[in-house]
C-alpha atoms as a PDB file:
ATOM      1  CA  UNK A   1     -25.936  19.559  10.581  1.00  0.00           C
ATOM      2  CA  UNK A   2     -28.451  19.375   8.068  1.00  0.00           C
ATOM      3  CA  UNK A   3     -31.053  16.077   8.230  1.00  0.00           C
ATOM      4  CA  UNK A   4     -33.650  15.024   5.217  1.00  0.00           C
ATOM      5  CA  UNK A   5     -36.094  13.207   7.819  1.00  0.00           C
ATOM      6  CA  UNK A   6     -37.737  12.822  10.850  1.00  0.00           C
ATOM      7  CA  UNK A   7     -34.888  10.625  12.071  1.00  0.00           C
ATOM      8  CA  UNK A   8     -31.448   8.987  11.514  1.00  0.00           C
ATOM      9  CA  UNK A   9     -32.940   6.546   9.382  1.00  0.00           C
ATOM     10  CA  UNK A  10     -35.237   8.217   7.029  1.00  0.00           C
ATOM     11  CA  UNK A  11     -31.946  10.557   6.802  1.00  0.00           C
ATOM     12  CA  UNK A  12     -29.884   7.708   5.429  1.00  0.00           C
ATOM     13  CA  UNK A  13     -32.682   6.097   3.637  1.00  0.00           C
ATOM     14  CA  UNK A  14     -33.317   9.378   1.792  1.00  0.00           C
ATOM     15  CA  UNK A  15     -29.498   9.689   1.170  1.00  0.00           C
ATOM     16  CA  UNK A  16     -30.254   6.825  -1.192  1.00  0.00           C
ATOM     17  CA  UNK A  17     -33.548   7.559  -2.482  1.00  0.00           C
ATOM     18  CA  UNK A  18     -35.131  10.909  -2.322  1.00  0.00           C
ATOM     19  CA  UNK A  19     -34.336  12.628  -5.377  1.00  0.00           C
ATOM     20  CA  UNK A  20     -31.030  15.236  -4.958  1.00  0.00           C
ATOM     21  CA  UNK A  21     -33.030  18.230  -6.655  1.00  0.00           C
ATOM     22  CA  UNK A  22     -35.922  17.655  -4.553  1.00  0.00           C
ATOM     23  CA  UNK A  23     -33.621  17.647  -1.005  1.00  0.00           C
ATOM     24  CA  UNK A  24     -31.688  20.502  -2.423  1.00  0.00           C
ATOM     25  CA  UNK A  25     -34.974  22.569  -1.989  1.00  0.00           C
ATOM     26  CA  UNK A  26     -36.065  21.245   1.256  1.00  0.00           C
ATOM     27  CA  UNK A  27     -32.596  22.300   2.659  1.00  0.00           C
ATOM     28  CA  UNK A  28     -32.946  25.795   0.655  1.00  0.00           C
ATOM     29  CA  UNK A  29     -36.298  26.093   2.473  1.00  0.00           C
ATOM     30  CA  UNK A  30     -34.774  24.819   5.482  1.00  0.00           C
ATOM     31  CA  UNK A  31     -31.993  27.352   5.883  1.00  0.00           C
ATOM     32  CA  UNK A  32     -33.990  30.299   4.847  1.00  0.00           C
ATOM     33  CA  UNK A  33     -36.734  28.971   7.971  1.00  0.00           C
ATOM     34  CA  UNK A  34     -33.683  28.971  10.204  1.00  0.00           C
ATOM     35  CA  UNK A  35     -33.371  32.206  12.388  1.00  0.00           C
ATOM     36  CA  UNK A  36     -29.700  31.334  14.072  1.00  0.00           C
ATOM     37  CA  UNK A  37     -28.198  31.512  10.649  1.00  0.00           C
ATOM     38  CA  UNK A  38     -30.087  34.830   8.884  1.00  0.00           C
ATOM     39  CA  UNK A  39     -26.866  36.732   9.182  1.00  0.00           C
ATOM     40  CA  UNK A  40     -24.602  33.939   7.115  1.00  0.00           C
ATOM     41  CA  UNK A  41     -23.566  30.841   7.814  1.00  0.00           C
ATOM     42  CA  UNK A  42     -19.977  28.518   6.777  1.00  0.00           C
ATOM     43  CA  UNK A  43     -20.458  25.125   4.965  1.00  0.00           C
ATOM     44  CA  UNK A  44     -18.574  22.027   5.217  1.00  0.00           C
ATOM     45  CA  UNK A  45     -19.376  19.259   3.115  1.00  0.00           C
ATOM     46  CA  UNK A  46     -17.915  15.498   2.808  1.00  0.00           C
ATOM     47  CA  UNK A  47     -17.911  13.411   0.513  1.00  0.00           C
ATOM     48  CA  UNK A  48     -21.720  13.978  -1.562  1.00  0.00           C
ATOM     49  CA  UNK A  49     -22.442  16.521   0.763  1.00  0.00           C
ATOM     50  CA  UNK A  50     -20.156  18.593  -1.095  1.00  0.00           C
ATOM     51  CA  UNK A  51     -21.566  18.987  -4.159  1.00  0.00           C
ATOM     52  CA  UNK A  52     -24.875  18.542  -2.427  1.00  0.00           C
ATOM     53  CA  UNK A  53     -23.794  22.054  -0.592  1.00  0.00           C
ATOM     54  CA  UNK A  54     -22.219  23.631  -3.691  1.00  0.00           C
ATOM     55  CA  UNK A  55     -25.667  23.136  -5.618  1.00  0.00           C
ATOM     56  CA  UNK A  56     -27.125  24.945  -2.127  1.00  0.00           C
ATOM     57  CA  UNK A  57     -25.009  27.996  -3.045  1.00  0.00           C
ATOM     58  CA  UNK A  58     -25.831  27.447  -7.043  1.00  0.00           C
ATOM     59  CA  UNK A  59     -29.352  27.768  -6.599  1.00  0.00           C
ATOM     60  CA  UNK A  60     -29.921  29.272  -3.404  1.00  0.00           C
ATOM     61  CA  UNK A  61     -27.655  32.230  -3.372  1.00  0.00           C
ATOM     62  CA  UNK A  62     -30.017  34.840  -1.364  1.00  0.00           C
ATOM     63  CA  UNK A  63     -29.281  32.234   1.619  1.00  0.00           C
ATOM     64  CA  UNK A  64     -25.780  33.817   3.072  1.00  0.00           C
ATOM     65  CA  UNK A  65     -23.446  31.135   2.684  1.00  0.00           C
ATOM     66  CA  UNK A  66     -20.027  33.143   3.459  1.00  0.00           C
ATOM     67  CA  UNK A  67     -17.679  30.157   2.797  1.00  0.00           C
ATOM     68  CA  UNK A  68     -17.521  26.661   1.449  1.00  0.00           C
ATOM     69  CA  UNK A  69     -15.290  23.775   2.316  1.00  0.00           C
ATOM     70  CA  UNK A  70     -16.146  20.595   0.490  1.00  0.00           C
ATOM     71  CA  UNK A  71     -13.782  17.065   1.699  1.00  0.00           C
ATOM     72  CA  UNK A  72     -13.482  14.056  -0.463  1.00  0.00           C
ATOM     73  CA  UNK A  73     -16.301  15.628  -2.632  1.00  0.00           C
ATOM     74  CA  UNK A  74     -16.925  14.305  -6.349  1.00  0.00           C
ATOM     75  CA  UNK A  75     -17.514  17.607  -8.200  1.00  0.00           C
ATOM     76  CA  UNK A  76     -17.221  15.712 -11.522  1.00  0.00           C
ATOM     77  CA  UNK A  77     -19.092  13.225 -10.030  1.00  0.00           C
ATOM     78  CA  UNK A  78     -18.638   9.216  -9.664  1.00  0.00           C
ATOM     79  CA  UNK A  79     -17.983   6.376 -11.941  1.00  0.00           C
ATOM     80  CA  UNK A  80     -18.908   2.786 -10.343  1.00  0.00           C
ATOM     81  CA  UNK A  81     -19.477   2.594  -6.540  1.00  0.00           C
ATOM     82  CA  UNK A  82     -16.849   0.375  -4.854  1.00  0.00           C
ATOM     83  CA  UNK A  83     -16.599  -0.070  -1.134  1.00  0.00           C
ATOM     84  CA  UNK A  84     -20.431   0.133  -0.517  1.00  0.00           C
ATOM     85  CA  UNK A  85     -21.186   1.106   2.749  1.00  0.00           C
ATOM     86  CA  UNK A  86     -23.132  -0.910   5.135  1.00  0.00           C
ATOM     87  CA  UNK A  87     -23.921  -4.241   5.881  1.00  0.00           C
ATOM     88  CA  UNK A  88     -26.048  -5.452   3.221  1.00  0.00           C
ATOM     89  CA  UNK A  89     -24.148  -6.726   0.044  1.00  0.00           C
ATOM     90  CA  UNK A  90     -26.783  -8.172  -1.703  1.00  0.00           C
ATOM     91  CA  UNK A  91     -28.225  -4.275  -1.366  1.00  0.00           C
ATOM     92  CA  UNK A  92     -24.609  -2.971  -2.480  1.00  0.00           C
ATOM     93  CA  UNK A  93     -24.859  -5.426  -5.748  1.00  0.00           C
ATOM     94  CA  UNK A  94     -28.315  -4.580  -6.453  1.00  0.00           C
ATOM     95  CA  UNK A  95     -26.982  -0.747  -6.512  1.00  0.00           C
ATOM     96  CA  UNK A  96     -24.139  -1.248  -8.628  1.00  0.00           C
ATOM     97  CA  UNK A  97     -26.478  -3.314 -11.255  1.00  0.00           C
ATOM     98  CA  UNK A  98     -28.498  -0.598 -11.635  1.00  0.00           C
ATOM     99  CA  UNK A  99     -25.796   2.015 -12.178  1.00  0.00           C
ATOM    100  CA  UNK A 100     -23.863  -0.351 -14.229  1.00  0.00           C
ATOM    101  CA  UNK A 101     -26.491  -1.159 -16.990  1.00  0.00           C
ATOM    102  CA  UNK A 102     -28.880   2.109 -16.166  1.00  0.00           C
ATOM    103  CA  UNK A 103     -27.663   4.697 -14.585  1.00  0.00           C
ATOM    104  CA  UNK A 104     -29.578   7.138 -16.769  1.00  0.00           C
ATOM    105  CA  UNK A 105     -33.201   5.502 -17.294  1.00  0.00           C
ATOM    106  CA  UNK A 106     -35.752   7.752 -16.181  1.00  0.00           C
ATOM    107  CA  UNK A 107     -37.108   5.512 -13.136  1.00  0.00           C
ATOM    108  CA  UNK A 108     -33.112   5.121 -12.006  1.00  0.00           C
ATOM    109  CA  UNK A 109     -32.554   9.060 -12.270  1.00  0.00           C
ATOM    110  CA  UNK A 110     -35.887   9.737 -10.492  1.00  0.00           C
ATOM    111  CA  UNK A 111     -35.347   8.020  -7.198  1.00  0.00           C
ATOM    112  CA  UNK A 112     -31.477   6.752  -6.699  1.00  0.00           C
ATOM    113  CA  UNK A 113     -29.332   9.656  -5.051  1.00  0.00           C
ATOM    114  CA  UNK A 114     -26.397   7.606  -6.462  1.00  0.00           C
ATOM    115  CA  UNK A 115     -27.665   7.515 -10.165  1.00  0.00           C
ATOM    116  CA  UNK A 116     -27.982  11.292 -10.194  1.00  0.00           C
ATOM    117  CA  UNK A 117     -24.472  11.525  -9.318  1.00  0.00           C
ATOM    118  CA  UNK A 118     -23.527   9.096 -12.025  1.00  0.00           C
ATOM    119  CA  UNK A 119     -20.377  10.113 -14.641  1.00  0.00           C
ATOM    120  CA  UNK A 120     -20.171   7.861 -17.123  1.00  0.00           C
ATOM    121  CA  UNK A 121     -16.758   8.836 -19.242  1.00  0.00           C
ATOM    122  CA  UNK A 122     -17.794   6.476 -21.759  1.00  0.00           C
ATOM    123  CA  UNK A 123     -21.332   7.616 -22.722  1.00  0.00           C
ATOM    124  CA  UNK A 124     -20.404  11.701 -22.662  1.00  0.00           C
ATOM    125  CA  UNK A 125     -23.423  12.492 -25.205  1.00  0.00           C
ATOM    126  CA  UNK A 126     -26.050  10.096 -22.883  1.00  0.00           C
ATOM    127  CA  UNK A 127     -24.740  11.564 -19.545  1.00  0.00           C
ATOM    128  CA  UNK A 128     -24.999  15.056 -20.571  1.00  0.00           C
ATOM    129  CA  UNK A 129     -28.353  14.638 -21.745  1.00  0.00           C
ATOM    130  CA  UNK A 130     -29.949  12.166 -19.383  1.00  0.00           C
ATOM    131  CA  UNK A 131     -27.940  13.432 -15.930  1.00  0.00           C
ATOM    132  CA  UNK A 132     -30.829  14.937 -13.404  1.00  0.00           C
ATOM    133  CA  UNK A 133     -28.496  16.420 -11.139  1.00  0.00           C
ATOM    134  CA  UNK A 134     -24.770  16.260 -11.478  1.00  0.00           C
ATOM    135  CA  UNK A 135     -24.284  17.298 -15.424  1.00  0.00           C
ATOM    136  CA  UNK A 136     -27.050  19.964 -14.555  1.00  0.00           C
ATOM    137  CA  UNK A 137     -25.010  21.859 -12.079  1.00  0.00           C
ATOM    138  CA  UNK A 138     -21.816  21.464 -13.378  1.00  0.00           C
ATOM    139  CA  UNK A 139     -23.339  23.673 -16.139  1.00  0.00           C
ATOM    140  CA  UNK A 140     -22.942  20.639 -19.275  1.00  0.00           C
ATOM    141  CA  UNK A 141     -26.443  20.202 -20.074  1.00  0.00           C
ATOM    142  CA  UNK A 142     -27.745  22.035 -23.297  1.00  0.00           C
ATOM    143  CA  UNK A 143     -29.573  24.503 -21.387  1.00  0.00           C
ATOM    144  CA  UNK A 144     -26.303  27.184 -19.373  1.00  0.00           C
ATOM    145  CA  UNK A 145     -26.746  28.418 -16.651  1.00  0.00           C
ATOM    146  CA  UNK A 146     -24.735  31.714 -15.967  1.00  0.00           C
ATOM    147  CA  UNK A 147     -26.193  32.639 -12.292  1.00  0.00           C
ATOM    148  CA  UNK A 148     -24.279  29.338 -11.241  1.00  0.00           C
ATOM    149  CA  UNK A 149     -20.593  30.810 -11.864  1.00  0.00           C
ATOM    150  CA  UNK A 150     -21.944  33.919 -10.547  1.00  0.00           C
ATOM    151  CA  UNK A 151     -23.684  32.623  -7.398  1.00  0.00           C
ATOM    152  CA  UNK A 152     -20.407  30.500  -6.399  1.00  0.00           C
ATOM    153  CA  UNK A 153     -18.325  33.807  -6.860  1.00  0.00           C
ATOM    154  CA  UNK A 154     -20.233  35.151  -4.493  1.00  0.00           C
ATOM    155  CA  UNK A 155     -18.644  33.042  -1.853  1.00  0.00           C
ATOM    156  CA  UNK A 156     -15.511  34.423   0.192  1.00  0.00           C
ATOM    157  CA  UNK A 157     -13.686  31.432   0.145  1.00  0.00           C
ATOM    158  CA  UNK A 158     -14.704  28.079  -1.952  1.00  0.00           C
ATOM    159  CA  UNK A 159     -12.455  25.090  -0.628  1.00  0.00           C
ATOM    160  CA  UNK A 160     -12.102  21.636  -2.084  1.00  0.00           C
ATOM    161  CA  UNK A 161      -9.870  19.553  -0.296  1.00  0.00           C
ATOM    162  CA  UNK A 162      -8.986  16.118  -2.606  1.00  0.00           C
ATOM    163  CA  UNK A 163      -7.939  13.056  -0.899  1.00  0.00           C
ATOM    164  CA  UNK A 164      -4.691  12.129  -2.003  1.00  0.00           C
ATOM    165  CA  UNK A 165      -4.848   8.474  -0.997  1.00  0.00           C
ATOM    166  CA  UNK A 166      -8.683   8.143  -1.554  1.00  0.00           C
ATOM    167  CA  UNK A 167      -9.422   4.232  -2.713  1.00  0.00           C
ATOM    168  CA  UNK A 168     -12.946   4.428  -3.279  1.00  0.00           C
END
C-alpha cells in the first residue's frame, strides 16, 4: 500500500490537495527506493488509484510493474462529484462549486486532486487544453506522447474492471 504522508491523515488530506503529477513522482521515487519490490511488483488500483497507478506505469516504466488491475477506476476521468465522502457537507459543496464553475483555472488545477481529474464533455477544447493531469495522460493534449502506449504495452496483463451498478 502506497501512502503520500507521514500519516493517515496527511494521506487523505493530500488525496485532495497535493497536486496528482507531483505524488505521481514521489511514488515513482518511492518504488524505485523500495528493495522488496526491485524484481517487479503487481498493481491494484480502486477507484483514482487506478489511473493514479496507470500514470505510474506511463511515466515510470523502468520500475517493473508486471501487471495492472484497476477497480471502479475513471480512465476518462469524472464529470461532477456526487456522493462526497466524509462527514463534512459544507466541505463536499465547497468542492463541487469549485469544479462546477472552475474546474480548469490555474489555482483549481494546481492544488485540487479532484480538479485534475475533471472531464468536462461540454467544454472538449477548454479541457484538453487546461487539464494538468487527466487529458495529459490519456494522450489528448496538443503535445503526444508515444512512450505512453508503449510503456502500458509493456505490462503482461492491464485489467480494468467497470462497475456495472456503480451510482456515483
Amino acid at each position: 500500500s502506497l501512502m503520500i504522508g507521514n500519516n493517515v491523515i496527511a494521506d487523505m488530506e493530500n488525496g485532495f490537495f497535493k497536486d496528482t503529477n507531483t505524488q505521481i513522482q514521489m511514488v515513482c521515487d518511492m518504488i524505485r527506493e523500495d528493495p522488496q519490490i526491485q524484481n517487479g511488483f503487481n498493481a491494484l488500483g480502486f477507484s483514482q488509484g487506478g489511473q493514479f497507478l496507470r500514470a505510474v506505469q506511463q511515466r515510470c516504466p523502468e520500475l517493473g510493474m508486471k501487471n495492472l488491475v484497476t477497480v471502479g477506476a475513471q480512465h476518462q476521468g469524472v464529470f461532477g462529484f456526487p456522493n462526497c465522502p466524509g462527514e463534512i457537507v459544507y466541505f463536499c459543496d465547497i468542492v463541487r462549486d469549485l469544479l462546477n464553475y472552475g474546474a480548469y483555472a490555474d489555482f483549481v488545477q494546481n492544488f485540487l486532486v479532484q480538479a485534475q481529474y475533471w472531464h468536462d464533455p461540454l467544454h472538449i477544447d477548454t479541457y484538453i487544453a487546461k487539464s494538468q493531469f487527466i487529458g495529459e495522460i490519456n494522450n489528448e493534449g496538443a503535445e503526444k506522447k508515444p512512450e505512453y502506449a508503449t510503456n502500458l504495452a509493456q505490462l503482461q496483463n492491464f485489467v480494468m474492471i467497470k462497475h456495472s451498478k456503480d451510482t456515483m
